[in-house]
Each structure stands twice: as structure tokens, then as C-alpha cells.
PDB file of N, CA and C in Angstrom:
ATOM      1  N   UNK A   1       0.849  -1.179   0.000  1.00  0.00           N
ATOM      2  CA  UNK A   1       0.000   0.000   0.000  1.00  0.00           C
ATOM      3  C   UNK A   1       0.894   1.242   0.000  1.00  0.00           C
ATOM      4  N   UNK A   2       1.191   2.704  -1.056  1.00  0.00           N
ATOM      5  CA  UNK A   2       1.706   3.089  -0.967  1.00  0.00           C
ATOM      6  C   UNK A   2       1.063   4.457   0.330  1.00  0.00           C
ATOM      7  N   UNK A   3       2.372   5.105   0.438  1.00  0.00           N
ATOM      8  CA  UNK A   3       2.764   5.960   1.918  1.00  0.00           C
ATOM      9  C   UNK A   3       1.901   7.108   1.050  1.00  0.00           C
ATOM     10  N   UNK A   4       1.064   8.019   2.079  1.00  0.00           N
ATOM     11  CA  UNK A   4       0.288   9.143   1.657  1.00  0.00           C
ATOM     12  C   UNK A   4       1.072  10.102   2.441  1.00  0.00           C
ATOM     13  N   UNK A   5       1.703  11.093   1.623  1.00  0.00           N
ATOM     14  CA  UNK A   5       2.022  12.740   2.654  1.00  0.00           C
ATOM     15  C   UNK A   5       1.606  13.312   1.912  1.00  0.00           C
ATOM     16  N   UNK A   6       1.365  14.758   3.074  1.00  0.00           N
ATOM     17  CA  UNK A   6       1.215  16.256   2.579  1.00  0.00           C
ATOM     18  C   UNK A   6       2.252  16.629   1.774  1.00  0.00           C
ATOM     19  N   UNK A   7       1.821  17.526   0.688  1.00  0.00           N
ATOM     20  CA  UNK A   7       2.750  18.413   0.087  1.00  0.00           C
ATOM     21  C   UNK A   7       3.501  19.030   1.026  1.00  0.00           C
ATOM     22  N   UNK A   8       3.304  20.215   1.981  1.00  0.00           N
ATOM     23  CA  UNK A   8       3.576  20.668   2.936  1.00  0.00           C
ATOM     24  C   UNK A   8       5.123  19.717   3.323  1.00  0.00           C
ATOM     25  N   UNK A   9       4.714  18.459   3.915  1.00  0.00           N
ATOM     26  CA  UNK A   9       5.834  17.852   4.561  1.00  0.00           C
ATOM     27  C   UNK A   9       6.636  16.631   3.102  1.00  0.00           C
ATOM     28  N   UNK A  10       5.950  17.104   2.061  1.00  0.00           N
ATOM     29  CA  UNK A  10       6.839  16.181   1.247  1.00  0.00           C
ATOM     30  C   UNK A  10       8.325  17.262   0.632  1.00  0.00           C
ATOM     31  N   UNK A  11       7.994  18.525   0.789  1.00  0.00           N
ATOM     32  CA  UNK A  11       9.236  20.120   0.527  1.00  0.00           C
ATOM     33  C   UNK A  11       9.888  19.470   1.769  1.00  0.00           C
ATOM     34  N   UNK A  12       9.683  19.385   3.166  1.00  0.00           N
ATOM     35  CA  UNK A  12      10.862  18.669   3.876  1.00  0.00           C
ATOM     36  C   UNK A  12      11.666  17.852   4.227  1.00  0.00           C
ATOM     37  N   UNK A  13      10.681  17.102   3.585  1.00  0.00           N
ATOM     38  CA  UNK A  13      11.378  15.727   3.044  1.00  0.00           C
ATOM     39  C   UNK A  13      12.048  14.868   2.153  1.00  0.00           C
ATOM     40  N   UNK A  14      11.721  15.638   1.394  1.00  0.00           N
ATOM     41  CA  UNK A  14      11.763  15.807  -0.249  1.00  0.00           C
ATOM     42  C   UNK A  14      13.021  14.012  -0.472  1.00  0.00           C
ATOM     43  N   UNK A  15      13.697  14.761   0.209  1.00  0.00           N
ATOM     44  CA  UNK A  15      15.554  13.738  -0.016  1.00  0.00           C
ATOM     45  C   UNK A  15      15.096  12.105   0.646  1.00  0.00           C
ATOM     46  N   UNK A  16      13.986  11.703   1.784  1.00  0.00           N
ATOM     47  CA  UNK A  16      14.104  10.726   2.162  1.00  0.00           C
ATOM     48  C   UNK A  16      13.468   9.929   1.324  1.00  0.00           C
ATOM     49  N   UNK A  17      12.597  11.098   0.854  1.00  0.00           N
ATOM     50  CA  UNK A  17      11.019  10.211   0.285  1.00  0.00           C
ATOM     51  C   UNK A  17      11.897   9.838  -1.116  1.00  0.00           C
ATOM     52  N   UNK A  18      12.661  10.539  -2.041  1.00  0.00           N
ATOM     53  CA  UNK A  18      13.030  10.164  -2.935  1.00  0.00           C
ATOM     54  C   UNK A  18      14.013   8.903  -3.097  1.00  0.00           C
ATOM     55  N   UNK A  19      14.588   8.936  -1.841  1.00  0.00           N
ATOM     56  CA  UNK A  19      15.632   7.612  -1.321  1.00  0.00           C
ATOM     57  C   UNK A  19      14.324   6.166  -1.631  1.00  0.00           C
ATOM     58  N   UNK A  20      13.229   6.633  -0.479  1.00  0.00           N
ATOM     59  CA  UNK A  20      12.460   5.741  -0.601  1.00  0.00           C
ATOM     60  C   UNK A  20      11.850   5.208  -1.960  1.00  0.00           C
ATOM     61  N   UNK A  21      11.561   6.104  -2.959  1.00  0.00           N
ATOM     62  CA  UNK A  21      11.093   5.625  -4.122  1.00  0.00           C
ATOM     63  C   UNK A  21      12.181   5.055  -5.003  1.00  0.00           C
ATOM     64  N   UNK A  22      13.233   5.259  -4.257  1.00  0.00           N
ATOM     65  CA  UNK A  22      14.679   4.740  -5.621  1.00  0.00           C
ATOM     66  C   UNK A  22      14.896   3.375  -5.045  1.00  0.00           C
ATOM     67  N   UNK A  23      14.090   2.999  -3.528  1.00  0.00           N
ATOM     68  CA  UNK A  23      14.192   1.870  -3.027  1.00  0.00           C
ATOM     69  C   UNK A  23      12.500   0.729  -3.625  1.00  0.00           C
ATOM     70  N   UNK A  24      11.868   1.562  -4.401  1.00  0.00           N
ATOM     71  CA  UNK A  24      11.113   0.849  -4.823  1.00  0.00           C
ATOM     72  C   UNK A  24       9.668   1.213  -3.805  1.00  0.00           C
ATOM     73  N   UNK A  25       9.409   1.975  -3.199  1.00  0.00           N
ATOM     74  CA  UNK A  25       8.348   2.473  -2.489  1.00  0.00           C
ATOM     75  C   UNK A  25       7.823   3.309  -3.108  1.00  0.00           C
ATOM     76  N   UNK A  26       6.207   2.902  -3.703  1.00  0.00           N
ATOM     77  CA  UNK A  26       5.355   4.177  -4.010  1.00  0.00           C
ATOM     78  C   UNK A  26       4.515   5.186  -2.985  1.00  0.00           C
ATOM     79  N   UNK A  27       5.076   6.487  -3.326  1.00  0.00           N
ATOM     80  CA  UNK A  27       4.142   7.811  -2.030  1.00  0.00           C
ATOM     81  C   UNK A  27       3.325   8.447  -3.299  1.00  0.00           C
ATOM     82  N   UNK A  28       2.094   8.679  -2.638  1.00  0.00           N
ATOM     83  CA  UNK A  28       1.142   8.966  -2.921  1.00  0.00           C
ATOM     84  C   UNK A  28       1.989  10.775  -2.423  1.00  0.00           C
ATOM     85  N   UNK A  29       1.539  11.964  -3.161  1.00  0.00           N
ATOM     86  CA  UNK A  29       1.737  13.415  -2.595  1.00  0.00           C
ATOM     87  C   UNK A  29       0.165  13.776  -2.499  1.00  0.00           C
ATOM     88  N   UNK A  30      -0.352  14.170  -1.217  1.00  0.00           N
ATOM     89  CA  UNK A  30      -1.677  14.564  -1.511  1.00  0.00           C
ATOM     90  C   UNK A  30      -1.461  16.331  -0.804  1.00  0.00           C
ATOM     91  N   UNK A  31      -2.849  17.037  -1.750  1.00  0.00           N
ATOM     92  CA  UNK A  31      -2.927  18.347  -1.365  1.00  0.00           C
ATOM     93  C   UNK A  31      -3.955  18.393  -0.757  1.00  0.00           C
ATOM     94  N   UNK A  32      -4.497  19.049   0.414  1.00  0.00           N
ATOM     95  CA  UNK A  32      -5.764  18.962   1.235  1.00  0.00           C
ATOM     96  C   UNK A  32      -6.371  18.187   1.330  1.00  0.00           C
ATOM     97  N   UNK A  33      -5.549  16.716   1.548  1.00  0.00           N
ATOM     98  CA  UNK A  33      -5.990  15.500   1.746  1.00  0.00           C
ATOM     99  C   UNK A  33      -6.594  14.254   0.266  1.00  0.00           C
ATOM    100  N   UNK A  34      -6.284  15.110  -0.684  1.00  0.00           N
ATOM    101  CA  UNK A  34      -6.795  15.102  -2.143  1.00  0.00           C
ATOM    102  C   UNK A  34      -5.140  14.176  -2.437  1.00  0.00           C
ATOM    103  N   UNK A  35      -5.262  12.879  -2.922  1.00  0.00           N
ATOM    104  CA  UNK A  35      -3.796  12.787  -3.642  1.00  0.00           C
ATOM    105  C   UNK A  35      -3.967  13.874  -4.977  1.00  0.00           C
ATOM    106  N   UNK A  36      -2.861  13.687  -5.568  1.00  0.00           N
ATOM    107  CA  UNK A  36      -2.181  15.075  -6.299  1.00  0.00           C
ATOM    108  C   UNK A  36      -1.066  14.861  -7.214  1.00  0.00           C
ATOM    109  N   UNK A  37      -0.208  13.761  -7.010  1.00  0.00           N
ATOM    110  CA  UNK A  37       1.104  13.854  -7.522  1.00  0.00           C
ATOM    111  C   UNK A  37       1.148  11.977  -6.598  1.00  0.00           C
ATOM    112  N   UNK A  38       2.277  11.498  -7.429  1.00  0.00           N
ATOM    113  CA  UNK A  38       2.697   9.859  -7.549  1.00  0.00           C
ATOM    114  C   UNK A  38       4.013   9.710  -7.511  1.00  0.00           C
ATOM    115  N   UNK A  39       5.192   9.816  -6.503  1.00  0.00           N
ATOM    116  CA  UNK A  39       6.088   9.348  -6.475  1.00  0.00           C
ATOM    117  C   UNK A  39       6.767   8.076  -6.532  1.00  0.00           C
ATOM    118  N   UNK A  40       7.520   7.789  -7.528  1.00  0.00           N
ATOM    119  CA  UNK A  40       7.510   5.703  -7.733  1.00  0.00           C
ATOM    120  C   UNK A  40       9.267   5.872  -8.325  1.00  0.00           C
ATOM    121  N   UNK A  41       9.567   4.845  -8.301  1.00  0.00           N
ATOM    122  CA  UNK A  41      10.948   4.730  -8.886  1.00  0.00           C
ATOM    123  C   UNK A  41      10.275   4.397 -10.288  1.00  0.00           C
ATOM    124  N   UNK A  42      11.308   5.059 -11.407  1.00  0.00           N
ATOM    125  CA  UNK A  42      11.260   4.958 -12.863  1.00  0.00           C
ATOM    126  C   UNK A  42      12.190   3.053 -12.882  1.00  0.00           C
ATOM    127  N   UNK A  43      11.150   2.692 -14.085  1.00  0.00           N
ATOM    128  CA  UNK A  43      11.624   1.170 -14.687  1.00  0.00           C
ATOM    129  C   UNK A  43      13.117   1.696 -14.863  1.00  0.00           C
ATOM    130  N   UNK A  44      14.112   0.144 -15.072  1.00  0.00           N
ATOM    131  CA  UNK A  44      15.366   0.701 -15.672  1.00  0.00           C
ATOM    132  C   UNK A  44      15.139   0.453 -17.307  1.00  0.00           C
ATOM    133  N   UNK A  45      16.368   0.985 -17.716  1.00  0.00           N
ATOM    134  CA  UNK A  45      16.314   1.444 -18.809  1.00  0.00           C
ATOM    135  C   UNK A  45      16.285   0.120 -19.558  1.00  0.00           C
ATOM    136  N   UNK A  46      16.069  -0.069 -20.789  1.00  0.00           N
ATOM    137  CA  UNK A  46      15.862  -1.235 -21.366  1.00  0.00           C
ATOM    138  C   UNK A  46      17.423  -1.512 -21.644  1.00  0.00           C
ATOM    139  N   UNK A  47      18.001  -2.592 -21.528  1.00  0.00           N
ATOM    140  CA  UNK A  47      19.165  -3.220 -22.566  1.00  0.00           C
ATOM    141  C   UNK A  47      19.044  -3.088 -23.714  1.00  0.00           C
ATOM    142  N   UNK A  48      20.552  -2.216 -24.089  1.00  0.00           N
ATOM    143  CA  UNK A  48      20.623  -1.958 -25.711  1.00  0.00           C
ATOM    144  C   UNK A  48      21.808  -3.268 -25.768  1.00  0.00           C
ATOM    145  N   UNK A  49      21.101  -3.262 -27.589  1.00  0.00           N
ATOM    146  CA  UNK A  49      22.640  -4.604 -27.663  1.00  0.00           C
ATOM    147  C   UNK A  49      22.597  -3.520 -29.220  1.00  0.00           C
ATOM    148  N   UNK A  50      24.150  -4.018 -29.392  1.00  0.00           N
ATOM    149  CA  UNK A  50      24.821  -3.033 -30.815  1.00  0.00           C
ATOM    150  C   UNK A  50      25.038  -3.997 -31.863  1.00  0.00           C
ATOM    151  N   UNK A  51      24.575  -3.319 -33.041  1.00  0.00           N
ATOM    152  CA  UNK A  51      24.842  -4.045 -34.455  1.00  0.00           C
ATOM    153  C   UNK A  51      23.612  -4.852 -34.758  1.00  0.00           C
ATOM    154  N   UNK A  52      22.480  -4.407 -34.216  1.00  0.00           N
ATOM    155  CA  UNK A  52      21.023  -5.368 -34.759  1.00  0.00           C
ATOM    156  C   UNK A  52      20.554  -4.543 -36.207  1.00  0.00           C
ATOM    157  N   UNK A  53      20.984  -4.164 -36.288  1.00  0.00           N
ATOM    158  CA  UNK A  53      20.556  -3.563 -38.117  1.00  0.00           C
ATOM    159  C   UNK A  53      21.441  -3.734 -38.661  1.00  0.00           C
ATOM    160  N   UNK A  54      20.366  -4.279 -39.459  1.00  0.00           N
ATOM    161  CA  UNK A  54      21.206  -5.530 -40.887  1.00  0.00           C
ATOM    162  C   UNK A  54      21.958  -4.621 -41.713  1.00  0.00           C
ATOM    163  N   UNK A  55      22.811  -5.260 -42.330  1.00  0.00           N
ATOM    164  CA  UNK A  55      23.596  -4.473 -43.669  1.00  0.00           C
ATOM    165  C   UNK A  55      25.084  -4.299 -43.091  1.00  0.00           C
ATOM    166  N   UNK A  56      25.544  -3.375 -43.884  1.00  0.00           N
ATOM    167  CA  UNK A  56      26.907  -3.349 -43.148  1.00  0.00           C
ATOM    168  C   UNK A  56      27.387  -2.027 -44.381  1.00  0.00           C
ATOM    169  N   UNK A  57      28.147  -1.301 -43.844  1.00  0.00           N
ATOM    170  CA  UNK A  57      28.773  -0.058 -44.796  1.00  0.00           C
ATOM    171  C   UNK A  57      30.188  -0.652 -45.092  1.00  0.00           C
ATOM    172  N   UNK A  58      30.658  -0.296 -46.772  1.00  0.00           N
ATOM    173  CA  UNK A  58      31.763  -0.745 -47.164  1.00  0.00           C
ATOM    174  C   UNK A  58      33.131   0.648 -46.980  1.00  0.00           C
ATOM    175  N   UNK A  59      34.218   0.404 -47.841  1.00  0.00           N
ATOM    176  CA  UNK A  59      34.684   1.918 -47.594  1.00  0.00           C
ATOM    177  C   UNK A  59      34.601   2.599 -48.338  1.00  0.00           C
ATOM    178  N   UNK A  60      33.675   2.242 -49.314  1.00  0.00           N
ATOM    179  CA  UNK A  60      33.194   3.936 -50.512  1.00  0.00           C
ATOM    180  C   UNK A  60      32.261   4.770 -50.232  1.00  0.00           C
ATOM    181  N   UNK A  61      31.568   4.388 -48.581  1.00  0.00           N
ATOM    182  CA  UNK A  61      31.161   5.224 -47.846  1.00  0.00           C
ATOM    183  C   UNK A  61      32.074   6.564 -46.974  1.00  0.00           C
ATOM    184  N   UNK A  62      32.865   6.218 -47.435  1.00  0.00           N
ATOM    185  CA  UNK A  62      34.186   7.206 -46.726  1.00  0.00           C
ATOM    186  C   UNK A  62      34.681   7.737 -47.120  1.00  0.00           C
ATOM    187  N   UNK A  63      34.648   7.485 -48.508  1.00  0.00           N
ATOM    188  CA  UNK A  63      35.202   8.576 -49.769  1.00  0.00           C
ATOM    189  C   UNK A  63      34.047   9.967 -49.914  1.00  0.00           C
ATOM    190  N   UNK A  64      35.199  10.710 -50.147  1.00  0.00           N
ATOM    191  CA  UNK A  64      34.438  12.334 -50.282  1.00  0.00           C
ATOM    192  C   UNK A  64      33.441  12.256 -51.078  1.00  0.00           C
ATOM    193  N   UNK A  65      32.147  13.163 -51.398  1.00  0.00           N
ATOM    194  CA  UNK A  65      30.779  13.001 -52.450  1.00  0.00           C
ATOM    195  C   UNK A  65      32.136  14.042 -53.641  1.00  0.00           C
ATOM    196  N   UNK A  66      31.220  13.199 -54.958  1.00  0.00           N
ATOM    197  CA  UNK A  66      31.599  13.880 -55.872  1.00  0.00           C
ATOM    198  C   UNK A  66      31.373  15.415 -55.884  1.00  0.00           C
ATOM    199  N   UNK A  67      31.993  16.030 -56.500  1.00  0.00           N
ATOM    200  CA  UNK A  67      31.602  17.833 -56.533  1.00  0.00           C
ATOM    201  C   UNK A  67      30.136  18.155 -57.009  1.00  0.00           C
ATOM    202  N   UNK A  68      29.545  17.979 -57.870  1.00  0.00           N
ATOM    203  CA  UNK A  68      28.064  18.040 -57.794  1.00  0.00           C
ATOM    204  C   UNK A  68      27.259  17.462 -56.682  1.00  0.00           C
ATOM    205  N   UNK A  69      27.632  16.682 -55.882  1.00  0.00           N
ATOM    206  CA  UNK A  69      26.858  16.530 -54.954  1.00  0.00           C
ATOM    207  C   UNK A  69      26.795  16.863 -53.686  1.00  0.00           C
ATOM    208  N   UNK A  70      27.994  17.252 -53.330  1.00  0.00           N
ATOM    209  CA  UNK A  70      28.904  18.084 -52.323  1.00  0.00           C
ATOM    210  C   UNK A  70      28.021  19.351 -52.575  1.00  0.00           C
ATOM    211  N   UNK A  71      28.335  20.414 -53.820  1.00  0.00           N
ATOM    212  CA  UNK A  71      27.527  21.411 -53.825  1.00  0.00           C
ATOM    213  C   UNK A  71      25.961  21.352 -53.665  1.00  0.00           C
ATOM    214  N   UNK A  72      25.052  20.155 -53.605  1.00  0.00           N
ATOM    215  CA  UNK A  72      23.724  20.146 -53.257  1.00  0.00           C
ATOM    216  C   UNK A  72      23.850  19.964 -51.820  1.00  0.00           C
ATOM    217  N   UNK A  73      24.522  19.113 -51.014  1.00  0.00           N
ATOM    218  CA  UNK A  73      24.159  19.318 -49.399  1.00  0.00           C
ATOM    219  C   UNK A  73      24.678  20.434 -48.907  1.00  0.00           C
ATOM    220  N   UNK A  74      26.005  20.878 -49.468  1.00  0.00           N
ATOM    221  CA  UNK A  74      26.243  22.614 -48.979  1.00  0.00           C
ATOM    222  C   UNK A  74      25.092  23.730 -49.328  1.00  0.00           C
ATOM    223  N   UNK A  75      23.928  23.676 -50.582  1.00  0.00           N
ATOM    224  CA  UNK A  75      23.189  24.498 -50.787  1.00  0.00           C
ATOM    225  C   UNK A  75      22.236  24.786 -49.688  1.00  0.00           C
TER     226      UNK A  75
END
């Protein structure tokens, strides 16, 4: 069941309560007894893995663009 505080005492607390949500505890922030705001720890980030798109660049990708075409991406 997550923890309900006042706005009021969540500005003084601000640093524990955020400890607490990085520990996996959801606080409810309520304003005049009204929740208001949802403090939760964010998912982690997904695992990237490198080189999943197919294809592969050779090295005439590395050679300078010819002069006509050079002058169209400089335009």
C-alpha cells in the first residue's frame, strides 16, 4: 500500500522520500488530503545490444561526395 504525505511535509522531506522511491516504495503526494502527484521509482532502462541492423557499410562510404553533390548538401 503506498505511503500518503502532505505536500507541505513532502518540501521537507523531499531527499528521504526520494531515497524511498529509488528503493522501490510508491508515495502517494496529496494536497488537502486530495492525492495530487505519484512518487515511484522509474523502470530501468531497457538493454541496448549493438549491431542489430542488418547491412553493413563498405569503404566507398568514406570517400568524399563527388563535386556536384557536395555542392547540393552545402546548398
Amino acid at each position: 500500500m503506498p505511503q500518503i504525505v502532505n505536500v507541505h511535509e513532502a518540501k521537507t522531506q523531499l531527499s528521504r522520500l526520494i531515497a524511498q522511491a529509488h528503493a522501490g516504495e510508491e508515495i502517494i503526494l496529496a494536497k488537502a488530503g486530495k492525492p495530487y502527484a505519484r512518487l515511484m521509482p522509474l523502470a530501468p532502462p531497457p538493454k541496448r545490444r549493438l549491431g542489430v541492423v542488418p547491412g553493413h557499410v563498405d569503404d566507398s562510404f568514406f570517400e568524399p561526395l563527388p563535386d556536384e553533390e557536395l555542392k547540393i548538401w552545402e546548398a
